[in-house]
C-alpha atoms as a PDB file:
ATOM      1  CA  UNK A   1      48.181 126.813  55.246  1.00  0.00           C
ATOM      2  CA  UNK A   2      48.235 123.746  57.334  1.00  0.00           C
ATOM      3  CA  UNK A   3      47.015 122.821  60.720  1.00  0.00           C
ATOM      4  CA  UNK A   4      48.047 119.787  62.402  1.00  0.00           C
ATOM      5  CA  UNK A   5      45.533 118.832  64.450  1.00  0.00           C
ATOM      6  CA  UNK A   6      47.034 118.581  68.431  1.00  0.00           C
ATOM      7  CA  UNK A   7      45.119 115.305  69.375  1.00  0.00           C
ATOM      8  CA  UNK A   8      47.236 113.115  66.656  1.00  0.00           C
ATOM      9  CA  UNK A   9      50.189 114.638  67.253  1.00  0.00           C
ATOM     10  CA  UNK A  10      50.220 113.834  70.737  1.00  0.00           C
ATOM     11  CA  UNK A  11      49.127 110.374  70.463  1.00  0.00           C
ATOM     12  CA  UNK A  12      52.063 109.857  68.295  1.00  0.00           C
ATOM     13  CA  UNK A  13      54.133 111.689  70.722  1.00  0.00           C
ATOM     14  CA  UNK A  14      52.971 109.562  73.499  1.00  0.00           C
ATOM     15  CA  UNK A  15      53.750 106.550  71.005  1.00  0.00           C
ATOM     16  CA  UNK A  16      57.152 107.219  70.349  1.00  0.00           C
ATOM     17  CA  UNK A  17      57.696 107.069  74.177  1.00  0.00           C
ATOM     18  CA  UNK A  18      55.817 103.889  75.145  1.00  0.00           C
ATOM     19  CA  UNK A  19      55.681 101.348  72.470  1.00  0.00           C
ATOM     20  CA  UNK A  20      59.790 101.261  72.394  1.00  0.00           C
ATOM     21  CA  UNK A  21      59.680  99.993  76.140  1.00  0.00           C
ATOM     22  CA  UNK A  22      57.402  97.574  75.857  1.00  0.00           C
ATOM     23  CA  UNK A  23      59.182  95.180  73.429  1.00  0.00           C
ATOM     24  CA  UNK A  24      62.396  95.668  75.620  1.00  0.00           C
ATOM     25  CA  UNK A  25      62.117  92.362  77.809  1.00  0.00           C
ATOM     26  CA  UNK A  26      63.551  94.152  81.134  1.00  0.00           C
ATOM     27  CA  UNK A  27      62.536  97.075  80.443  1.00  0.00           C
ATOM     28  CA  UNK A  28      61.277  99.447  83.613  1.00  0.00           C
ATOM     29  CA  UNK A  29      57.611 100.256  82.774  1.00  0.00           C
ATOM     30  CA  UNK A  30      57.151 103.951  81.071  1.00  0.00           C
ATOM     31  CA  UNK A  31      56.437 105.374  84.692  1.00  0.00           C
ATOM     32  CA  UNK A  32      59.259 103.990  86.688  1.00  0.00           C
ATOM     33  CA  UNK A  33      61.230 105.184  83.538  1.00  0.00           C
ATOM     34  CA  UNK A  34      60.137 108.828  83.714  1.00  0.00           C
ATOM     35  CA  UNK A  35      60.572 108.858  88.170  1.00  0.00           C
ATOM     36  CA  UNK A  36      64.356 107.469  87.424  1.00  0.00           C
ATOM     37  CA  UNK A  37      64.648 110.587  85.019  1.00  0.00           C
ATOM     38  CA  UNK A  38      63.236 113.002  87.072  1.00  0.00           C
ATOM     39  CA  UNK A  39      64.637 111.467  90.487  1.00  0.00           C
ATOM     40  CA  UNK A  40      67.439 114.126  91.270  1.00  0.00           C
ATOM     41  CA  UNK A  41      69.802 114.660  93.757  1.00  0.00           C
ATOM     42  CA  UNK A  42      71.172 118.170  94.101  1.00  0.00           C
ATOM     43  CA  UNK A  43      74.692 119.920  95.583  1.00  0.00           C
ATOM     44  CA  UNK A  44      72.479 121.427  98.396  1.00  0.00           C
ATOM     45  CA  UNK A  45      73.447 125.316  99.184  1.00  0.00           C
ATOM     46  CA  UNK A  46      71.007 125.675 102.231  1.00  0.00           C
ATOM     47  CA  UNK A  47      67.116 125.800 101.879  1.00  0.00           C
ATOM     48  CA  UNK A  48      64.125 123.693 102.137  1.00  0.00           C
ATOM     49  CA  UNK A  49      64.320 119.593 102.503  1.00  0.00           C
ATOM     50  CA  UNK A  50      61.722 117.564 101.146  1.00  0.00           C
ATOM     51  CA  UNK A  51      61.072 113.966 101.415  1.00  0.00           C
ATOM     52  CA  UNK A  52      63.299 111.590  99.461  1.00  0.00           C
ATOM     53  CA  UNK A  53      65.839 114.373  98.736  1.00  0.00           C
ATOM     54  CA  UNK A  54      69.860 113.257  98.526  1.00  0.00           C
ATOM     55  CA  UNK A  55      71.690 116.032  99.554  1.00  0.00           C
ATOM     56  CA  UNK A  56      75.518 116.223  97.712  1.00  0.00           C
ATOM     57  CA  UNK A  57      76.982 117.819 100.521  1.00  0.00           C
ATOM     58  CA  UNK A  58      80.926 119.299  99.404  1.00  0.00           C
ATOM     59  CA  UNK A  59      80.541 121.818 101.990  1.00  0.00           C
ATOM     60  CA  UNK A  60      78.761 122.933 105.404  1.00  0.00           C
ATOM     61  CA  UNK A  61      75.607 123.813 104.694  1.00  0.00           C
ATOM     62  CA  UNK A  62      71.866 124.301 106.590  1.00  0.00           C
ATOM     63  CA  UNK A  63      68.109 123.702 105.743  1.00  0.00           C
ATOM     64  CA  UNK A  64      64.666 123.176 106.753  1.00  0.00           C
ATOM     65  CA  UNK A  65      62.930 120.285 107.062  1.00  0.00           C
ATOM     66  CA  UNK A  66      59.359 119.064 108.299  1.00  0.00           C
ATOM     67  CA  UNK A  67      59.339 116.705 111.008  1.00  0.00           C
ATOM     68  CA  UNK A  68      58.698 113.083 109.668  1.00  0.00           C
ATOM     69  CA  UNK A  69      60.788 113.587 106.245  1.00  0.00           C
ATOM     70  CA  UNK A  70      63.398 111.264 105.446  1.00  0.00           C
ATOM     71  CA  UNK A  71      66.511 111.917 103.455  1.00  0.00           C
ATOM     72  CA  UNK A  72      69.544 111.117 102.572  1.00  0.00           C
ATOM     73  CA  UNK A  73      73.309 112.882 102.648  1.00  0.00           C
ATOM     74  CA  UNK A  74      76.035 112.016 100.105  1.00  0.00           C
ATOM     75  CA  UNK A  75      79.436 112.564 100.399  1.00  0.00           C
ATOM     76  CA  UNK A  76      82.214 111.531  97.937  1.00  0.00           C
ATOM     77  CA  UNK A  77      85.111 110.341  98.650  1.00  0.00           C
ATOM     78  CA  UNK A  78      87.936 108.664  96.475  1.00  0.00           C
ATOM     79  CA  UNK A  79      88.740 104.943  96.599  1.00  0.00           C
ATOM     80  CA  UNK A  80      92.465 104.306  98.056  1.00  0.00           C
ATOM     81  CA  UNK A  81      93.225 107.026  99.512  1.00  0.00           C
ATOM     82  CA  UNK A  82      93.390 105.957 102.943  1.00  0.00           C
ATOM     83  CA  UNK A  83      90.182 107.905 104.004  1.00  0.00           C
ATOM     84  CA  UNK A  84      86.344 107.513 105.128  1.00  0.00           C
ATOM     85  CA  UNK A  85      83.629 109.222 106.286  1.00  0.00           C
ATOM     86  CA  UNK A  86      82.259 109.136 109.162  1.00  0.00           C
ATOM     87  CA  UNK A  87      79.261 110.573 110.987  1.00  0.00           C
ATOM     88  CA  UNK A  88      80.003 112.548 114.063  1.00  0.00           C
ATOM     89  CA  UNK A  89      76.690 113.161 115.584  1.00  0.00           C
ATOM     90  CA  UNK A  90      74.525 110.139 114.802  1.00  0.00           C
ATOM     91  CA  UNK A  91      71.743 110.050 117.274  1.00  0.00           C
ATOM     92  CA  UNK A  92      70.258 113.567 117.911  1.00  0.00           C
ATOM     93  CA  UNK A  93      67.345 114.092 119.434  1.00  0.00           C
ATOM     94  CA  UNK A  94      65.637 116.243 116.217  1.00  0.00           C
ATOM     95  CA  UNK A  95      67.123 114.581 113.728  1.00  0.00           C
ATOM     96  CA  UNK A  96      67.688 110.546 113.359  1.00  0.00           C
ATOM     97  CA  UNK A  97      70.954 109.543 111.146  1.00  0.00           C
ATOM     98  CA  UNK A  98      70.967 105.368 110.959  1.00  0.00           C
ATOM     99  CA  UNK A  99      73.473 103.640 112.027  1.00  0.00           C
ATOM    100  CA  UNK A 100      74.287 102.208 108.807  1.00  0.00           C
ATOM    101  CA  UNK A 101      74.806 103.672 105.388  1.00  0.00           C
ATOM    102  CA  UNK A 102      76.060 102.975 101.572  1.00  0.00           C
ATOM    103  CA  UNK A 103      78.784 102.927  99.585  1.00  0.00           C
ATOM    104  CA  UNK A 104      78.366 103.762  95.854  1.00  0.00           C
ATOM    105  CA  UNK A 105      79.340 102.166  93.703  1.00  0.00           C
ATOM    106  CA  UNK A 106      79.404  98.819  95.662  1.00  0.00           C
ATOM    107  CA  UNK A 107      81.852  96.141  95.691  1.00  0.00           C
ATOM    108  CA  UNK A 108      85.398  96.459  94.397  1.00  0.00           C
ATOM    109  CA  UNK A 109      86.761  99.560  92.649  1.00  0.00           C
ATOM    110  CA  UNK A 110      90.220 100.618  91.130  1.00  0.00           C
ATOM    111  CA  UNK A 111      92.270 103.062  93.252  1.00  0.00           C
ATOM    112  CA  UNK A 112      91.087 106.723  92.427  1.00  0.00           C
ATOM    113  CA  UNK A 113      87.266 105.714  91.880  1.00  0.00           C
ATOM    114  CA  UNK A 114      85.071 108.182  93.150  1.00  0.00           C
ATOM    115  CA  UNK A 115      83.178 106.910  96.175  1.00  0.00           C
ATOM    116  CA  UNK A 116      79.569 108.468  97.584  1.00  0.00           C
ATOM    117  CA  UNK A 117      78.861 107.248 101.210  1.00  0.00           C
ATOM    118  CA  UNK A 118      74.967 107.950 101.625  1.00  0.00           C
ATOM    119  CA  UNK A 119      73.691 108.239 104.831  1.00  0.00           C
ATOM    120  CA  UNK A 120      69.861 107.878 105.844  1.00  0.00           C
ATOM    121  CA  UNK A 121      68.098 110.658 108.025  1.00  0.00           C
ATOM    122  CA  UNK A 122      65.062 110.994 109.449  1.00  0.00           C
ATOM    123  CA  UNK A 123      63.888 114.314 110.923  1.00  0.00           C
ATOM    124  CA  UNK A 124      62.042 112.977 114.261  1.00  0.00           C
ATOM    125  CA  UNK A 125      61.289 115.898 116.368  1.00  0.00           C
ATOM    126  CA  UNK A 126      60.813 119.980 116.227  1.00  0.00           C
ATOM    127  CA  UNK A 127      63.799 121.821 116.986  1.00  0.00           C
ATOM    128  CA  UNK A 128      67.486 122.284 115.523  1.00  0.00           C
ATOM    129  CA  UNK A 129      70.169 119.289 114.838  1.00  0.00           C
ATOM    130  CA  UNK A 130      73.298 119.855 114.196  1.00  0.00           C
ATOM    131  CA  UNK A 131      75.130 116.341 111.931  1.00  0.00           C
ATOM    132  CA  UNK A 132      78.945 116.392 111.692  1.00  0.00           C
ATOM    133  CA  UNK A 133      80.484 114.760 109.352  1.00  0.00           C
ATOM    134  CA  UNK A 134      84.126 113.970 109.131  1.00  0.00           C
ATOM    135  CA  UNK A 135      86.843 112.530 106.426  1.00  0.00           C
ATOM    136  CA  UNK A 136      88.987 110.502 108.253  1.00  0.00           C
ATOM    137  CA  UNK A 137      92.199 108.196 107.892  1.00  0.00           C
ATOM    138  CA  UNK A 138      92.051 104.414 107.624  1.00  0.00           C
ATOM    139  CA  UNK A 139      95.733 104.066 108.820  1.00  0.00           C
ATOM    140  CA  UNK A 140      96.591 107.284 111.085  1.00  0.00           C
ATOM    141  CA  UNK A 141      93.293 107.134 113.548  1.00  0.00           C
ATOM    142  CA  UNK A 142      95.359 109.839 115.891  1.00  0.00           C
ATOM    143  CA  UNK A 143      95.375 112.396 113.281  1.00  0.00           C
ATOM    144  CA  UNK A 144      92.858 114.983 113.375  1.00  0.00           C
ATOM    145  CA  UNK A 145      89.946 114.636 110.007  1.00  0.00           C
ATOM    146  CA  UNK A 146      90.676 115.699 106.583  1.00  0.00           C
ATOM    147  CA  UNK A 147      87.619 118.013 106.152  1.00  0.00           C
ATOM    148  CA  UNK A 148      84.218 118.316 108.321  1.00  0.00           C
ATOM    149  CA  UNK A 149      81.189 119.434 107.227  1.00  0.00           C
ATOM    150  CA  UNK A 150      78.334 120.129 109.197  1.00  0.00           C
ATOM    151  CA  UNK A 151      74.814 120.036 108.196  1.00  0.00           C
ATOM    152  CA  UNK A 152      72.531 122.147 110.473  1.00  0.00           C
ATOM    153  CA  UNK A 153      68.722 121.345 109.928  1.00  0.00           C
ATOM    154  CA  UNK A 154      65.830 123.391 111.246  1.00  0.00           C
ATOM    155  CA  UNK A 155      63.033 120.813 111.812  1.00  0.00           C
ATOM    156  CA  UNK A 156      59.582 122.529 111.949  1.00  0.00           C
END
């Protein structure tokens, strides 16, 4: 019978990986390669909050968090439809949201395109916050929002 010795294989294992990305000319090196693979964002259904998590929100939810993490909040949206969303609650005294935020993708998109708007949040102080967000219109401002959903965080 034969035995492949581990050591080789993995050195040609580790090969196969590397020595493609290095003749690529804008390549990202092997280890920003691997963090953009294994940088996630998750549909969060409640539980802990860790630093550098984006939280899909399509729903209210709650979590924990330890004061001086910072994350972000997605919520999607659809280009065109006359709607945006907007944060409710943006200065609390546990939990920071900044003023400002992102649209992905940026720039112009056709009518229908999925939209994210990311918001940044920093979890300042010990205590719970309470973050409301809201879908509203673009043309009707009277009307009341689309959908809300609230994102309770237990700061510790």
């Amino acid at each position: 019978m034969f035995r492949i010795a581990t050591l080789p294989v993995a050195l040609i294992a580790l090969a196969a990986v590397v020595v493609p990305m290095q003749g690529c000319k804008n390549a990202p090196p092997p280890v920003m390669a691997a963090r953009l693979l294994m940088k996630g964002s998750k549909e969060h259904k409640g539980g802990p909050i860790n630093q550098g998590d984006l939280l899909r929100l399509t729903e209210s939810t709650s979590g924990t968090a330890t004061k001086g993490v910072d994350f972000k909040v997605a919520l999607a949206s659809k280009s065109g439809d006359g709607h945006e969303w907007q944060c409710r609650t943006p200065n609390d005294a546990y939990l920071l949201v900044d003023a400002s935020f992102e649209t992905e993708p940026q720039g112009k998109v056709a009518k229908g395109t999925e939209l994210q708007t990311i918001y940044h949040l920093h979890a300042r102080g010990v205590g719970q916050a309470k973050i409301e967000f809201a879908l509203v219109s673009t043309t009707d401002k009277p009307v009341a929002p689309a959908k809300t959903i609230t994102l309770t965080v237990d700061v510790k």
